[in-house]
Structures are given as C-alpha cells and as structure tokens.
Protein backbone atom coordinates (compact mmCIF):
# COMPACT_ATOMS: atom_id res chain seq x y z
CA UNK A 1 229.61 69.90 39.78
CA UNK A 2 227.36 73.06 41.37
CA UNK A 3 229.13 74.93 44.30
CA UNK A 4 226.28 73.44 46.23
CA UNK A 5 227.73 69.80 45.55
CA UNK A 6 231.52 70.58 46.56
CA UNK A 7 229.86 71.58 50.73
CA UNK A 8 228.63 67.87 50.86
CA UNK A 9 231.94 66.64 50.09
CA UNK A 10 234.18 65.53 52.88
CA UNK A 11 236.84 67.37 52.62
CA UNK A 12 235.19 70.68 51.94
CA UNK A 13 235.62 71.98 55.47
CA UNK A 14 239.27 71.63 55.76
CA UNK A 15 239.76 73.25 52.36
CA UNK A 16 237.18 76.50 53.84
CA UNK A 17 239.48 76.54 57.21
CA UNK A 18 242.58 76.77 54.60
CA UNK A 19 240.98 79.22 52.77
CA UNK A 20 240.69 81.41 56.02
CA UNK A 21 243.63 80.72 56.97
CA UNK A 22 245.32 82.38 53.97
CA UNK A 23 246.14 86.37 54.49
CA UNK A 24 244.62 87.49 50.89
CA UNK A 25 241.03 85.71 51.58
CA UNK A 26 239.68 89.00 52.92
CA UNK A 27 241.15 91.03 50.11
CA UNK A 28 240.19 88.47 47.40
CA UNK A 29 236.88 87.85 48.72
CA UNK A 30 235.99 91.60 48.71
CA UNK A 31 237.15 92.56 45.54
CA UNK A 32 235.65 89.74 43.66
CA UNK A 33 232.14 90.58 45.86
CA UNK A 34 232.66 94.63 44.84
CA UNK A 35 234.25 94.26 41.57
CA UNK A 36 234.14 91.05 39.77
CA UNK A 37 230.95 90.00 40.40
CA UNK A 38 229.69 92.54 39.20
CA UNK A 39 230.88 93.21 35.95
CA UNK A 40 230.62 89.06 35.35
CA UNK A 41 227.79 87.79 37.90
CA UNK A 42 228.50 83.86 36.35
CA UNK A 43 232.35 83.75 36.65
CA UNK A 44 233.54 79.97 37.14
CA UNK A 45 235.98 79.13 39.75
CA UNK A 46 238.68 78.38 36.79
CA UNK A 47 238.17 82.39 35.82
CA UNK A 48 238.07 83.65 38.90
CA UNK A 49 241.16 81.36 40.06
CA UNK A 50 243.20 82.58 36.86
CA UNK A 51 242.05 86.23 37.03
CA UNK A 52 243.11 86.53 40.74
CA UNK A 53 246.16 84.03 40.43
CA UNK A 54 244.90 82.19 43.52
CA UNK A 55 243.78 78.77 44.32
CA UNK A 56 240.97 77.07 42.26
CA UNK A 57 239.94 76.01 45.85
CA UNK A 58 239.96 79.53 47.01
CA UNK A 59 237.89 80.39 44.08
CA UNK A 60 235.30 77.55 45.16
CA UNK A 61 234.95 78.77 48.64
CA UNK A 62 234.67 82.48 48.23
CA UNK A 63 232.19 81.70 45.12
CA UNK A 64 230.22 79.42 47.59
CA UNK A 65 230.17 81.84 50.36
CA UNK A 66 229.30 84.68 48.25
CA UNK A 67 226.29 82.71 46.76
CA UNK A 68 225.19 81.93 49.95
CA UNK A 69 225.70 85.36 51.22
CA UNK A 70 223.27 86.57 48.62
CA UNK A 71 220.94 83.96 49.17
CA UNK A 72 220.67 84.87 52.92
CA UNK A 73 219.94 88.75 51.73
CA UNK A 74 217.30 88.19 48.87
C-alpha cells in the first residue's frame, strides 16, 4: 500500500492526531526532512521506523506529510 492509500483509510486521522500529539514528532519530522531524506529520498516507513526507533505509524505520517509537503512546493 502507497502512503496515498493509508489517508483514505478510516482510521488514518486519529493515528495523524496521535502522531502530533507525541513530543518527538517535531524533532523526528525535521531531521528525517533535513537529514534522512536526503541521503535516502525512497526510505520505507519500516526503515525509517527502525532507524529512528519510533512508531511504524509515525513513520507513515511524517513520510505522508513530507510527500505532500513537497508536492505543494514543486
């Protein structure tokens, strides 16, 4: 499944207002937008999850709102 296909499902919003609600989100969000992503632009949710030792839901959504981020800016 795309990132695309997990914002249809129904339970995608309370797992985004989780992911907010979590302290590191701003931290891991950044670094994965300023660091990760940029040495490894096609990281998986799985990698990021293990490589930040978070959440593979906090993976999805920061992935997600990254992609859509960039999609807004190009």
């Amino acid at each position: 499944m795309n990132l695309e296909e997990y914002t249809k499902e129904k339970l995608w919003q309370i797992l985004v207002d989780i992911t907010h609600a979590n302290v590191m989100y701003p931290t891991h969000k950044a670094y994965t937008r300023d660091s990760i992503l940029q040495e490894k632009h096609d990281i998986t949710p799985d990698e990021l999850a293990a490589r930040l030792n978070m959440p593979v839901g906090e993976a999805l959504v920061i992935l997600q709102e990254l992609q859509a981020e960039n999609k807004a800016t190009v």
